[in-house]
C-alpha atoms as a PDB file:
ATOM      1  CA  UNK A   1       2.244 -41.050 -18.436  1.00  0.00           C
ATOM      2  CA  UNK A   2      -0.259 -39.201 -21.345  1.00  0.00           C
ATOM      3  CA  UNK A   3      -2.598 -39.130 -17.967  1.00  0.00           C
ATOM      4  CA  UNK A   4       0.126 -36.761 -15.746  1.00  0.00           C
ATOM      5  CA  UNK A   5       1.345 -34.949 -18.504  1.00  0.00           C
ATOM      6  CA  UNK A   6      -2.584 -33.750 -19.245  1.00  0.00           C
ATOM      7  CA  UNK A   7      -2.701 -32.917 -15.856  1.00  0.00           C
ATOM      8  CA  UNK A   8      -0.007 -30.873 -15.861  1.00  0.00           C
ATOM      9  CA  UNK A   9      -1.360 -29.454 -18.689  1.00  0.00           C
ATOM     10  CA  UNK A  10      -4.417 -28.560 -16.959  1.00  0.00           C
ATOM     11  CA  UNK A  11      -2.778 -27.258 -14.089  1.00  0.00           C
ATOM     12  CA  UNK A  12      -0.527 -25.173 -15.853  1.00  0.00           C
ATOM     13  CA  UNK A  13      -3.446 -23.465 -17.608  1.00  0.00           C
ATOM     14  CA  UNK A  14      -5.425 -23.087 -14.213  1.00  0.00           C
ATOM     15  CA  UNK A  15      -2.242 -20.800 -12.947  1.00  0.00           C
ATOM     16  CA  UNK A  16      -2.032 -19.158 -16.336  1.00  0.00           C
ATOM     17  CA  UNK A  17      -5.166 -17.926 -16.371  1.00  0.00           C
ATOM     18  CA  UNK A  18      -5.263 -17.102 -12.572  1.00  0.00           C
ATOM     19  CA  UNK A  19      -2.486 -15.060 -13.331  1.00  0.00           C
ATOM     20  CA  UNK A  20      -3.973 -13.865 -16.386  1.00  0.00           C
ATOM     21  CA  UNK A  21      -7.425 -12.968 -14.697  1.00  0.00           C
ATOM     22  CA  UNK A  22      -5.690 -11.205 -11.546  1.00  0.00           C
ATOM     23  CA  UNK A  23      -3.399  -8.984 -13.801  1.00  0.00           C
ATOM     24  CA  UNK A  24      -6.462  -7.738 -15.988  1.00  0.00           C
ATOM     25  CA  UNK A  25      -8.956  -6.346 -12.789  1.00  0.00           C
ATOM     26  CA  UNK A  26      -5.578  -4.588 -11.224  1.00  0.00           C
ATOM     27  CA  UNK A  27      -5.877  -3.373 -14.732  1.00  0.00           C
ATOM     28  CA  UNK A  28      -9.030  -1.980 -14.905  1.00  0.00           C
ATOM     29  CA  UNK A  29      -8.799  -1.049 -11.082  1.00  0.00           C
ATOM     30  CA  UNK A  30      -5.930   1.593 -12.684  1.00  0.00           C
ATOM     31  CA  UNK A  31      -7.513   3.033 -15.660  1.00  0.00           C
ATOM     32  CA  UNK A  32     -10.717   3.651 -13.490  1.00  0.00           C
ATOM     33  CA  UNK A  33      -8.577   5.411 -10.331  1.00  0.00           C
ATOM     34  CA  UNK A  34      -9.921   8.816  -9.638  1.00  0.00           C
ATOM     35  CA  UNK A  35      -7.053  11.012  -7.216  1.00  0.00           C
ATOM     36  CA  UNK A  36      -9.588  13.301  -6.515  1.00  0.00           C
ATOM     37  CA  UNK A  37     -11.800  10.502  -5.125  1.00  0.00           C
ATOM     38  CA  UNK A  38      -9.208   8.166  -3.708  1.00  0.00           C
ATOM     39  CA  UNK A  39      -5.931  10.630  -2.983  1.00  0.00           C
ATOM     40  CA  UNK A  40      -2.930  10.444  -5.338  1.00  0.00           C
ATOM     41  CA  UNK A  41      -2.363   7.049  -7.269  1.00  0.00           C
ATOM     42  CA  UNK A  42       1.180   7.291  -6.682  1.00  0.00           C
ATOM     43  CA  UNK A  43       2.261   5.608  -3.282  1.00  0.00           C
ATOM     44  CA  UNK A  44       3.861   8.452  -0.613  1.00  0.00           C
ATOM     45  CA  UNK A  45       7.467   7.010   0.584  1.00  0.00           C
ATOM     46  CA  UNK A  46       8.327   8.497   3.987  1.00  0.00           C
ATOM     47  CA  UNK A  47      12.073   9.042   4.403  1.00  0.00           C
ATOM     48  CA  UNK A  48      11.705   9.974   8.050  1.00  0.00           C
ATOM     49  CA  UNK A  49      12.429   9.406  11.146  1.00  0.00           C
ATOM     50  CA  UNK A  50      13.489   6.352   9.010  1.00  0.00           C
ATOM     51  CA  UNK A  51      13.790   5.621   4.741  1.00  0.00           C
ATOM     52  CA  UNK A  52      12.026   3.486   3.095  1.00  0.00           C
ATOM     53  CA  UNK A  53       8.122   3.493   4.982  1.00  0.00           C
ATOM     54  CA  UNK A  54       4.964   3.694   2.306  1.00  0.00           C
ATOM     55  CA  UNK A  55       1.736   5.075   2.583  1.00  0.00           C
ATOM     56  CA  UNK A  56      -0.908   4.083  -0.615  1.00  0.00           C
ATOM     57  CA  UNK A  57      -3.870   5.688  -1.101  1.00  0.00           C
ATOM     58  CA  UNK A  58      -5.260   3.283  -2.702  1.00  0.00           C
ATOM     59  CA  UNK A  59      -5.393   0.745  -0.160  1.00  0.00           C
ATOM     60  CA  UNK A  60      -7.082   3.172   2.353  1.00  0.00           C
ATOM     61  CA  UNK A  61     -10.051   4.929   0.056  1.00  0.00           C
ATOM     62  CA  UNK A  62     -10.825   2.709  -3.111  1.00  0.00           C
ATOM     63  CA  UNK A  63     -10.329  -0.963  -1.108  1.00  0.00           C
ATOM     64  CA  UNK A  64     -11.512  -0.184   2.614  1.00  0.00           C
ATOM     65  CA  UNK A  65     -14.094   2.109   1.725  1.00  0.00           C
ATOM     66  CA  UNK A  66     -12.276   5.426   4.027  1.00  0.00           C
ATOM     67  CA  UNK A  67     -12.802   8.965   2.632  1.00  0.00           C
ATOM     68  CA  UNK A  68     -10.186  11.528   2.692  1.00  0.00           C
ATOM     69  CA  UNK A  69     -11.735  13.118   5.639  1.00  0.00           C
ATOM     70  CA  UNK A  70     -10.843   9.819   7.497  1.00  0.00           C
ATOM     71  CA  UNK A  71      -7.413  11.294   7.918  1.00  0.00           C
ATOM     72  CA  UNK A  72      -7.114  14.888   6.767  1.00  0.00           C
ATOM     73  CA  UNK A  73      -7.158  17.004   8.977  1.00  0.00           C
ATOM     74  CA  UNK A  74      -7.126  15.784  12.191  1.00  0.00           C
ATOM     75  CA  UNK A  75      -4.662  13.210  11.573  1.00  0.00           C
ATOM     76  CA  UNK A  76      -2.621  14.013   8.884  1.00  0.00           C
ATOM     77  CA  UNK A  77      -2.527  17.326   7.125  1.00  0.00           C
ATOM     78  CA  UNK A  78      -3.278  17.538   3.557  1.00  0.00           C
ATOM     79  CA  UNK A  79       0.457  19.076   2.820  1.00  0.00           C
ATOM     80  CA  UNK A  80       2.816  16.608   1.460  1.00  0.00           C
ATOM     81  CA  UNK A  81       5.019  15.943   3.462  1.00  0.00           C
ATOM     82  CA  UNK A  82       3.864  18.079   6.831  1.00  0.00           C
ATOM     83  CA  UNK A  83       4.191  14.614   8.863  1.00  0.00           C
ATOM     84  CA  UNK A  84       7.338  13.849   8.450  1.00  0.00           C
ATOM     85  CA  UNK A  85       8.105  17.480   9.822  1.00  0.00           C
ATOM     86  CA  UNK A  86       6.733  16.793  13.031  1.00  0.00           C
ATOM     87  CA  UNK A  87       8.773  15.899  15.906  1.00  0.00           C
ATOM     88  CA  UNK A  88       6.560  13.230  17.116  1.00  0.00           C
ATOM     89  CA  UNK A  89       5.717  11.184  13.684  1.00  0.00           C
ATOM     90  CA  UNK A  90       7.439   7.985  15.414  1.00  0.00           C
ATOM     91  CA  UNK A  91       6.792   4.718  16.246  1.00  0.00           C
ATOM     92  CA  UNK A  92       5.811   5.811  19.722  1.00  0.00           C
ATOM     93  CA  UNK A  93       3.508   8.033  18.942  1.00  0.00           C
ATOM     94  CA  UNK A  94       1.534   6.015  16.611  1.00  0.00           C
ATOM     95  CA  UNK A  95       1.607   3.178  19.386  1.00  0.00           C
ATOM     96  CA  UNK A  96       0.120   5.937  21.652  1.00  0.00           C
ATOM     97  CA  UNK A  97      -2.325   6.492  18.804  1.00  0.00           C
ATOM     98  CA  UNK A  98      -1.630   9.977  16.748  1.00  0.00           C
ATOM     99  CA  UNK A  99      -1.024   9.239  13.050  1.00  0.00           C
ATOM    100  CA  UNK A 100      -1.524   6.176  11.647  1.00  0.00           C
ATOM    101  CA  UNK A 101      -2.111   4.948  15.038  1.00  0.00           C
ATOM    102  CA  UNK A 102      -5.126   6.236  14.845  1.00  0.00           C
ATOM    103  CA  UNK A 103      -6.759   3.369  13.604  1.00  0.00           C
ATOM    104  CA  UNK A 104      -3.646   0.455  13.724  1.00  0.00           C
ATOM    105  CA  UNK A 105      -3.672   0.130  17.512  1.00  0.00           C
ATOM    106  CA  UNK A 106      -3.722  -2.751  19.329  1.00  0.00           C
ATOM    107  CA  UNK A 107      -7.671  -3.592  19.318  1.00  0.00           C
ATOM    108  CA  UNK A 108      -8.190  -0.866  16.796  1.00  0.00           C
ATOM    109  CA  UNK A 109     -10.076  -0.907  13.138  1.00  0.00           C
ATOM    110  CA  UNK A 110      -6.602  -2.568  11.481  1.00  0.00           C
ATOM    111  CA  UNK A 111      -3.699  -4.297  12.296  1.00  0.00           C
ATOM    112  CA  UNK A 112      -1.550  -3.207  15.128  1.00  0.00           C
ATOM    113  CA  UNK A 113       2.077  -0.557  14.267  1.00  0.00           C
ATOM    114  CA  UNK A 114       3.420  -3.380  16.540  1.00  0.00           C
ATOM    115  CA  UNK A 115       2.809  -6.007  14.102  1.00  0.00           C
ATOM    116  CA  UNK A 116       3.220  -6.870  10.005  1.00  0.00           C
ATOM    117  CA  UNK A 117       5.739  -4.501  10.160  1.00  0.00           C
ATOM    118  CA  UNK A 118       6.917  -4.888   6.262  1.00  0.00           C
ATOM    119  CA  UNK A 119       3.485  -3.882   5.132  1.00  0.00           C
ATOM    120  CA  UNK A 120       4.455  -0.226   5.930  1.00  0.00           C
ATOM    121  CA  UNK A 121       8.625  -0.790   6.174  1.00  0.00           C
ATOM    122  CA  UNK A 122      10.196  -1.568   3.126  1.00  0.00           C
ATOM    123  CA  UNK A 123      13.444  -0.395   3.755  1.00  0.00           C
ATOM    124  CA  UNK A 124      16.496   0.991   1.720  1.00  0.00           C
ATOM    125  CA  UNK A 125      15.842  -1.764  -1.008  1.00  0.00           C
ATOM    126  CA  UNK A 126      11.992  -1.763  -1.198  1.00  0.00           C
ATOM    127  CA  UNK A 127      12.894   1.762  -2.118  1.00  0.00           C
ATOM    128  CA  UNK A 128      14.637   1.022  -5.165  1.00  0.00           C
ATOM    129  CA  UNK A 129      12.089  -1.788  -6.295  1.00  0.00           C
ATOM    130  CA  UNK A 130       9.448   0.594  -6.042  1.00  0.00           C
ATOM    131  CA  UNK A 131      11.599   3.717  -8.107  1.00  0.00           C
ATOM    132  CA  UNK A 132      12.385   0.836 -10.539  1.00  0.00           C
ATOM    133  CA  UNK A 133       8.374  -0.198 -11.118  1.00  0.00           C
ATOM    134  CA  UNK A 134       7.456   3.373 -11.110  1.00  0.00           C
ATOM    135  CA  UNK A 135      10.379   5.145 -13.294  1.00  0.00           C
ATOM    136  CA  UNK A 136      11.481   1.919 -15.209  1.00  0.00           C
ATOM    137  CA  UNK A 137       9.749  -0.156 -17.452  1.00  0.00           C
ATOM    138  CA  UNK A 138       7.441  -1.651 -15.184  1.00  0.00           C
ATOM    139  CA  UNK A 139       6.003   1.861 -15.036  1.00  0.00           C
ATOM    140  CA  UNK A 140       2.223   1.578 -12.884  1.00  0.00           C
END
């Protein structure tokens, strides 16, 4: 019994540390974020053609390695919000390859638009989480 309750001790440490360990390098990965290097910190939300679709920076520049001349111009403009504007920001025309098509085709540099569609769609109430962690407490 003293044997499986030190092991669960020792497990339970393991995770807390883990935990611990992954919380403080997101931590310094914040305080050292430059915008002007990696685009804004903030994540973009894209409320058309459908609410509740995110776009982060971050993922793109400071973990892959892309540049902001990646994307801007010839994909996106560097306008807030000039995508969205377009007619043809849809699924269909990033399946053809235009936006973020560009490089998530099928047998492009990332994952497929036709597949792991929640890492872009979060919907109505990934929407809310994401005010809530932003504007509440959980500020990032």
């Amino acid at each position: 019994m003293k044997r499986k309750l030190l092991l669960l001790l020792i497990v339970l440490g393991f995770v807390a540390y883990t935990f611990w360990s992954v919380a403080a390098s997101n931590q310094s990965v914040n305080d050292e974020y430059d915008e002007d290097e990696y685009g804004p910190k903030e994540p973009i939300v894209w409320t058309s053609p459908v609410k509740g679709v995110i776009f982060e920076h971050k993922t793109h520049t400071l973990e892959t390695g892309l540049d902001c001349d990646s994307c801007h111009d010839d994909n996106f403009e560097m306008l807030a919000g000039m995508a969205e504007d377009e007619d043809d920001f849809t699924m269909k025309s990033m399946e053809e390859g235009r936006y973020c098509g560009n490089c998530h085709y099928e047998g492009g540099f990332a994952f497929s638009v036709k597949t792991r569609c929640t890492s872009c769609h979060i919907g109505v109430r990934g929407v809310k989480r994401l005010e809530l962690e932003i504007d509440g407490e959980g500020r990032k």
